[in-house]
Each structure stands twice: as C-alpha cells, then as structure tokens.
C-alpha atoms as a PDB file:
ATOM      1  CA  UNK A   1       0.000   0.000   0.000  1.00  0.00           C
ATOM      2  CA  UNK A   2       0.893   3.391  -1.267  1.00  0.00           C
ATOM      3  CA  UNK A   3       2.237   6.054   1.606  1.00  0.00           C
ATOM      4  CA  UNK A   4      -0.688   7.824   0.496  1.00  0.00           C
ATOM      5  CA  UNK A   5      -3.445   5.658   0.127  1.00  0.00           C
ATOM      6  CA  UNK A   6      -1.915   4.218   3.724  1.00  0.00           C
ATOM      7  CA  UNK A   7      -2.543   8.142   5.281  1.00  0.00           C
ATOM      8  CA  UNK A   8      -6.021   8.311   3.900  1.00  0.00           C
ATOM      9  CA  UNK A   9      -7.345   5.010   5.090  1.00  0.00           C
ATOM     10  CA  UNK A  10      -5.586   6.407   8.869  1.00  0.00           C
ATOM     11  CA  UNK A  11      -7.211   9.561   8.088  1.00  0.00           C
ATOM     12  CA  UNK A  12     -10.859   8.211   7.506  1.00  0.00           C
ATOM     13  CA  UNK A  13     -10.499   6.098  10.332  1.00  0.00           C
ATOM     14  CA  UNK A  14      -9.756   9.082  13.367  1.00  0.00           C
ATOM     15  CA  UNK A  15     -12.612  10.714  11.472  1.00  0.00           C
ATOM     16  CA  UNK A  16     -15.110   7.767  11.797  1.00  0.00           C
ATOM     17  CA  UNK A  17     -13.800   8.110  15.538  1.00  0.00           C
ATOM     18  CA  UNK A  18     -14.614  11.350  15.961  1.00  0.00           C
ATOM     19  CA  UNK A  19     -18.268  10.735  14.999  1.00  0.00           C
ATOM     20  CA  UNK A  20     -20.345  10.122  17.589  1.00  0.00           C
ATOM     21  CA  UNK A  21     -23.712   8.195  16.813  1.00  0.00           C
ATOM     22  CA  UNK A  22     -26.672   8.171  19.325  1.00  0.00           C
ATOM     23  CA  UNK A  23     -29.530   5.665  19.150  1.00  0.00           C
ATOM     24  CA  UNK A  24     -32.672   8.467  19.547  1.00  0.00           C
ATOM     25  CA  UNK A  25     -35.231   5.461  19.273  1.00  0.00           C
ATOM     26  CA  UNK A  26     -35.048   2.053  18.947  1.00  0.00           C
ATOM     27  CA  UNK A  27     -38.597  -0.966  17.820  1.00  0.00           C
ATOM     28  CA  UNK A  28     -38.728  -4.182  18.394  1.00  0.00           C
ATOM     29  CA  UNK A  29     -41.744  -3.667  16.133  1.00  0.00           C
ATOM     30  CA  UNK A  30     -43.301  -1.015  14.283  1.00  0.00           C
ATOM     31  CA  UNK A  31     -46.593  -0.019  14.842  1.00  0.00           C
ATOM     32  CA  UNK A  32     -49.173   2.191  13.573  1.00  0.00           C
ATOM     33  CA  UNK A  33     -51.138   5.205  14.958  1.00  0.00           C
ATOM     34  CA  UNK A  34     -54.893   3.702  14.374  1.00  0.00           C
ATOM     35  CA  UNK A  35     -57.619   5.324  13.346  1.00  0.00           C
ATOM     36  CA  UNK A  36     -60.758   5.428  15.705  1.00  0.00           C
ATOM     37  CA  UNK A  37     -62.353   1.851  14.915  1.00  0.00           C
ATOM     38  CA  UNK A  38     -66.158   3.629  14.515  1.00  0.00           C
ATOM     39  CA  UNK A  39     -65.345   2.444  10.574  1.00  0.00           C
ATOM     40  CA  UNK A  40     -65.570  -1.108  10.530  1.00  0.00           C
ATOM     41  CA  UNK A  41     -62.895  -1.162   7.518  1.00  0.00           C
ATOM     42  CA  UNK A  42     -60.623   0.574   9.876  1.00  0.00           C
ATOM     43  CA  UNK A  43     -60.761  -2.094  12.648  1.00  0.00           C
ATOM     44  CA  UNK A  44     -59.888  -4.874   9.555  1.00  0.00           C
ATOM     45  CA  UNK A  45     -57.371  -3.025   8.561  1.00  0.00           C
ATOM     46  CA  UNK A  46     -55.896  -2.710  12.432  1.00  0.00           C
ATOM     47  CA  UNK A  47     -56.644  -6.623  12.223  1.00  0.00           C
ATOM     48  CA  UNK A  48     -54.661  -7.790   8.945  1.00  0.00           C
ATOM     49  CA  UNK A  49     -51.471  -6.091   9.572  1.00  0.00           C
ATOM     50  CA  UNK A  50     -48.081  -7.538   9.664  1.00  0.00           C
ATOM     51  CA  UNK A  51     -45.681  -6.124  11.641  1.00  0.00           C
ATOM     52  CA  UNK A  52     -43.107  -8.381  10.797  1.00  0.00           C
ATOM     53  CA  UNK A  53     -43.697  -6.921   7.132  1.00  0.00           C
ATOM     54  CA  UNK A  54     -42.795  -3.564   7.962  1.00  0.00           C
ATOM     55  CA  UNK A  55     -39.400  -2.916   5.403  1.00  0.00           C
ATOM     56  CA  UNK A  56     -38.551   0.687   5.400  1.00  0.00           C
ATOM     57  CA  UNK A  57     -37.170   1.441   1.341  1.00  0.00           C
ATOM     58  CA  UNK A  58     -37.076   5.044   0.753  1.00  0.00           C
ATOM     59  CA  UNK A  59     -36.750   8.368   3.420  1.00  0.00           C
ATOM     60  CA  UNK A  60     -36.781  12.012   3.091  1.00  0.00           C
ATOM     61  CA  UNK A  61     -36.597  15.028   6.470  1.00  0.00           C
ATOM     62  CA  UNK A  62     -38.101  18.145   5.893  1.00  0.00           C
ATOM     63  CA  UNK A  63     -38.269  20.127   9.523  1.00  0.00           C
ATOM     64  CA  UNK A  64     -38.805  17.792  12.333  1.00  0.00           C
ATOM     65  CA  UNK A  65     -40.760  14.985  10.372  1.00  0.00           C
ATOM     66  CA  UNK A  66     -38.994  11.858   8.955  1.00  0.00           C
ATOM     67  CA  UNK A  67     -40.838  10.747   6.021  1.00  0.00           C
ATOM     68  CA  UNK A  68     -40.859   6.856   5.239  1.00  0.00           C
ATOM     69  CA  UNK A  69     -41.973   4.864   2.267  1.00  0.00           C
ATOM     70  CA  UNK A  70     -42.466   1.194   3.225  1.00  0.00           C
ATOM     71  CA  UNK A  71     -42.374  -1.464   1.051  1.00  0.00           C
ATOM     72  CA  UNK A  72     -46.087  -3.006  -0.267  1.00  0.00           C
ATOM     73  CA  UNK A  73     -46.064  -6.167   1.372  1.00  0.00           C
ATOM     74  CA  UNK A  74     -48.963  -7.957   2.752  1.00  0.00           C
ATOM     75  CA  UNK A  75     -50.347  -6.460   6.187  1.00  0.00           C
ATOM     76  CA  UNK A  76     -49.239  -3.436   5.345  1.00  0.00           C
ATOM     77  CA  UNK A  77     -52.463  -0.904   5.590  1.00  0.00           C
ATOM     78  CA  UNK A  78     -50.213   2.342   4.225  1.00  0.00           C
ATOM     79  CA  UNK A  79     -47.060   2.616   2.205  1.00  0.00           C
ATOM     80  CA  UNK A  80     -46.019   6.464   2.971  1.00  0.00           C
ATOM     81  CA  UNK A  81     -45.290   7.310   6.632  1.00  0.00           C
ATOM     82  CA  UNK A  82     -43.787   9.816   8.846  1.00  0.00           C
ATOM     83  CA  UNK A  83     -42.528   9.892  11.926  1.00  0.00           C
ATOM     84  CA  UNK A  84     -41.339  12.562  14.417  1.00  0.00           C
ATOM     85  CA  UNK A  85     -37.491  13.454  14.885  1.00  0.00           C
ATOM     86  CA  UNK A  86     -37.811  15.349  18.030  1.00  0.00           C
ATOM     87  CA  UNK A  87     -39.896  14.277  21.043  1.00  0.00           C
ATOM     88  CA  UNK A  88     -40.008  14.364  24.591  1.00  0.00           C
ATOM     89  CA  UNK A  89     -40.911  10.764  25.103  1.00  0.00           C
ATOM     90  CA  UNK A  90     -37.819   7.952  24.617  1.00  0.00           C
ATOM     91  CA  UNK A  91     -40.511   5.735  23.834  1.00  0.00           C
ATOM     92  CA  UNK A  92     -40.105   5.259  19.949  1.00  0.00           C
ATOM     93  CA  UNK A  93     -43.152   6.703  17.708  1.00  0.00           C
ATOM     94  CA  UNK A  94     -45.687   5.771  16.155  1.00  0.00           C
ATOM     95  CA  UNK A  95     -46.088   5.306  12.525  1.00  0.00           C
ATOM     96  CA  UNK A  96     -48.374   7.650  10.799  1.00  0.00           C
ATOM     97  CA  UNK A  97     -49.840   7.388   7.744  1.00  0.00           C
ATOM     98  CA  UNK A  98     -48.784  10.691   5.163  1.00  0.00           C
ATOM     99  CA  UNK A  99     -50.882  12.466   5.331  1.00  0.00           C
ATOM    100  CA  UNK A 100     -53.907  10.834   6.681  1.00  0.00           C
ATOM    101  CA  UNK A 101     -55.861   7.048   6.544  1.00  0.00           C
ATOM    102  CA  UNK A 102     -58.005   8.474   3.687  1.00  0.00           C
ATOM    103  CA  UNK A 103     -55.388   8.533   1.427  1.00  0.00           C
ATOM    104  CA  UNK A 104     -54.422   5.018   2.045  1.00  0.00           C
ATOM    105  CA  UNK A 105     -57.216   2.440   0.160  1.00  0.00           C
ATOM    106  CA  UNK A 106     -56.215  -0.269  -1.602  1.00  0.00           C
ATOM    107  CA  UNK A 107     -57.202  -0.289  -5.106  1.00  0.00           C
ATOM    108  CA  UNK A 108     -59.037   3.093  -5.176  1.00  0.00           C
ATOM    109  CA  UNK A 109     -57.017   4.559  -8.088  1.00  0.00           C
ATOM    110  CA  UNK A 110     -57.034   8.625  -6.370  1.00  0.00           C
ATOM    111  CA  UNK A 111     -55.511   7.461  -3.126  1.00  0.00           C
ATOM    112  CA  UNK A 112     -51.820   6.322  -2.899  1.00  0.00           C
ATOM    113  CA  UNK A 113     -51.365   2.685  -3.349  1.00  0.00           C
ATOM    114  CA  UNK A 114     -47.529   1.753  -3.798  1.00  0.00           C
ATOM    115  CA  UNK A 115     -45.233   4.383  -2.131  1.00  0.00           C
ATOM    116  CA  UNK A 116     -41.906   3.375  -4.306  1.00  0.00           C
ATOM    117  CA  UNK A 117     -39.626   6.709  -3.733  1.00  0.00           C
ATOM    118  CA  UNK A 118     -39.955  10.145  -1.520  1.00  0.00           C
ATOM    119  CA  UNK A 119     -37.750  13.345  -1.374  1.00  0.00           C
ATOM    120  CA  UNK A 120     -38.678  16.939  -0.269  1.00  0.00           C
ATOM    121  CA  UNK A 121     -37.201  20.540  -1.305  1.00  0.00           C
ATOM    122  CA  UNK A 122     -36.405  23.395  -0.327  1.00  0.00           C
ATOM    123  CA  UNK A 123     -39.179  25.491  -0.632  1.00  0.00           C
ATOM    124  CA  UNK A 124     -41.265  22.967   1.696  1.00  0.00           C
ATOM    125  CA  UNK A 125     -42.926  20.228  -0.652  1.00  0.00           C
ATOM    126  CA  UNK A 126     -43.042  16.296  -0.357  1.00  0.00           C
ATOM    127  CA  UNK A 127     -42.507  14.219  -4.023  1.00  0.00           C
ATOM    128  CA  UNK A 128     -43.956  10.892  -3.552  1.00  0.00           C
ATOM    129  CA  UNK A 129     -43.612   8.288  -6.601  1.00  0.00           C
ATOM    130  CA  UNK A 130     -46.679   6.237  -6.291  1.00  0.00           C
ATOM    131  CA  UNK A 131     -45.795   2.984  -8.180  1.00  0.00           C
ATOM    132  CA  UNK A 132     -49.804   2.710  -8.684  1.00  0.00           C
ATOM    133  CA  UNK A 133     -50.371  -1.051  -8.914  1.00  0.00           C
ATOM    134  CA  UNK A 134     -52.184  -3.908 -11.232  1.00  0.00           C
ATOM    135  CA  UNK A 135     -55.293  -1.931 -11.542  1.00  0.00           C
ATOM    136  CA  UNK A 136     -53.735   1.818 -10.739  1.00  0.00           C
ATOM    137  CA  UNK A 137     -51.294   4.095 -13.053  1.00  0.00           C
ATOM    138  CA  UNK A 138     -48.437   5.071 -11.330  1.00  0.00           C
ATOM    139  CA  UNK A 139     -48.253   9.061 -10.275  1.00  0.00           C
ATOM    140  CA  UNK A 140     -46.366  11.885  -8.218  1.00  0.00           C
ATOM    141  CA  UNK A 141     -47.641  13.287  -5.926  1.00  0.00           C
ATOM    142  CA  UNK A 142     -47.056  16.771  -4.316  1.00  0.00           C
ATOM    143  CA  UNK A 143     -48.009  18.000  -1.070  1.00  0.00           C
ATOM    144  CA  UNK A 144     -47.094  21.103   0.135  1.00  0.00           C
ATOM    145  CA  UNK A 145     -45.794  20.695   3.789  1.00  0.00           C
ATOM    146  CA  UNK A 146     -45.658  24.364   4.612  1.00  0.00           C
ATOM    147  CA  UNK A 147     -49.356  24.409   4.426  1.00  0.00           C
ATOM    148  CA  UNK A 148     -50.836  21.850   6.066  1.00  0.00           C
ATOM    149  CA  UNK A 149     -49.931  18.868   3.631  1.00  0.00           C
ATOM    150  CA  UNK A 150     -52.351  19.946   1.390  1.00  0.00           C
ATOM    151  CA  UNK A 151     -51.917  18.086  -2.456  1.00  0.00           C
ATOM    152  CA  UNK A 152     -50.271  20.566  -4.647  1.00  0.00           C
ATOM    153  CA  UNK A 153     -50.788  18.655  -7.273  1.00  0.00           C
ATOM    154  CA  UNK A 154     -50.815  14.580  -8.444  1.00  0.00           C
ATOM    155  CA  UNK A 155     -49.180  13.963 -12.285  1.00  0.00           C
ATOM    156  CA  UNK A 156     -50.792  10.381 -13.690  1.00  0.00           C
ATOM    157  CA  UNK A 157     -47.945   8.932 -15.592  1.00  0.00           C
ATOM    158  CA  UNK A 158     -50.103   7.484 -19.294  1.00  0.00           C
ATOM    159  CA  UNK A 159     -49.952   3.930 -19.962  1.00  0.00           C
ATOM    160  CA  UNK A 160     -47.351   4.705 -22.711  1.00  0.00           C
ATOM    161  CA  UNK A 161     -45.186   6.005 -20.550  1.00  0.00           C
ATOM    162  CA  UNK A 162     -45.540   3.382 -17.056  1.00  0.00           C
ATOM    163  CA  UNK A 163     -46.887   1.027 -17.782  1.00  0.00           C
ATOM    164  CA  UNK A 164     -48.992  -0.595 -14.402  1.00  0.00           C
ATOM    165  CA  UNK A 165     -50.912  -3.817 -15.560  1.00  0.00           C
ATOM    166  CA  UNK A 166     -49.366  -6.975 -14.820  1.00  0.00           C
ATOM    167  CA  UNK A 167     -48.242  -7.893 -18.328  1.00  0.00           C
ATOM    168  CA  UNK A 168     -44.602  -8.917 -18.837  1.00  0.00           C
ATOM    169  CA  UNK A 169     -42.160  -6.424 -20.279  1.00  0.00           C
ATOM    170  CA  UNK A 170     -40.670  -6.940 -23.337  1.00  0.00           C
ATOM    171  CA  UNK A 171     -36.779  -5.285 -23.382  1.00  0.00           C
ATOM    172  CA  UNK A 172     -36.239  -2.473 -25.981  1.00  0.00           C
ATOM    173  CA  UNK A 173     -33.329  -3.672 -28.298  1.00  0.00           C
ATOM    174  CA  UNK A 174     -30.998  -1.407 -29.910  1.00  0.00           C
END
C-alpha cells in the first residue's frame, strides 16, 4: 500500500472516531397510529397487519418529520409514513400514515397505493412516486408541507409512458 493511500485510510479512520452516533429510538416492532375503529374497515385493517412486514425502502426530512416509504407487502395498511425526529418521550413513535388514513385504500385509483420513492425541497414540498399497482397508473404526488400537507398537485404517468398492468415487459433492443 501506497504512503498515500496508507494516510487516507488512517485519516478516515480518526474521522469515523470522531463521529459520535446516538440511538434516539429504537422498535422491536413497528406499529401504527390507528384510526378510531367507529369504521368497521378501519378495525380490519388494524386486524390484517403484519408487523413483521414492515421494510422501510425510501426516506426524506423536511423540519422535524422523517418521512418513510415502506415497502407493499402484505399487512401493510399504508405505504407512505412519517414519523417525528424530536420528542419528549424515549418511547419510539408511532407510525403515521402521510398524510392521513383516507389517502391510504387499496385499489381506489385517487388514493396512494404503492409508495416506491420520496424526497422533499427546499421550498417545503413532499414528491412521492406512487408505483400505482395492477389496476392503478403510477403518479407523483405533491403535497405542500408548509401548508398543512395539502396536495399541490398529483401527475398520472399514461400507460405509454408506465406502464402498471401486470403484463410482462418486453426489453427495448438497440
């Protein structure tokens, strides 16, 4: 090994030292915030899920919210999350559906069905790619955090473009 390369591996390692990494919260399970259970749907849905199938993929921080989009795997009643990243309790939060239960229903085609990617800006706005699903199109949505979460706006990606039935895909070739 080069002198060099020798000083920046020494180098990396007093600064991975110097970092100092605190657990904030900790699950042994994730669970959700639940709706009040006056719905009957909403008391199926607290039934069904599947903590064990809780797989954070995608995250995103805007303020003191820690946005989360969880993998669609069965049990799972919503696929965009957030969570707080400043508390006064050590016991870890809850998760809670972005940005409410309504906008979590399986196969209704305006709600969001397959969180697949989140990021937020600077001027205060949430992109969420919504992977749509066998009967859904795939979107982006846009909620504007600085005022209230409303929906900015939702773009519906055409067939031609993504496509969402179940059909295989055929490889372009060049």
């Amino acid at each position: 090994m080069s002198p060099f390369l020798a000083a920046i591996f020494l180098f990396s390692l007093d600064v991975a030292n110097a970092i100092n990494f605190t657990t904030v919260y900790e699950w042994d399970k994730f669970d959700f915030i639940w709706p009040s259970e006056a719905d009957t749907s909403n008391g199926q849905i607290k039934n069904e899920y599947r903590p064990e199938n809780v797989v954070p993929s995608f995250m995103a921080v805007f303020g003191e919210r820690l946005f989360l989009s969880l993998a669609s795997n069965t049990g799972i009643p919503a696929t965009l999350v957030w969570l707080p990243t400043s508390g006064t309790s050590t016991a870890p939060p809850k998760l809670a559906p972005f940005p409410s239960w309504h906008l979590h229903k399986k196969d209704k085609c305006d709600t969001i069905q397959m969180a697949k990617g989140v990021e937020t800006d600077t001027d205060g706005r949430l992109w969420v790619l919504d992977d749509g699903g066998e009967i859904c199109p795939s979107k982006i949505w846009i909620f504007n955090l600085l005022n209230k979460d409303t929906i900015e706006r939702v773009h519906q990606f055409p067939d031609t473009v993504v496509s969402h039935g179940s059909e295989t895909v055929v490889p372009c070739k060049s």
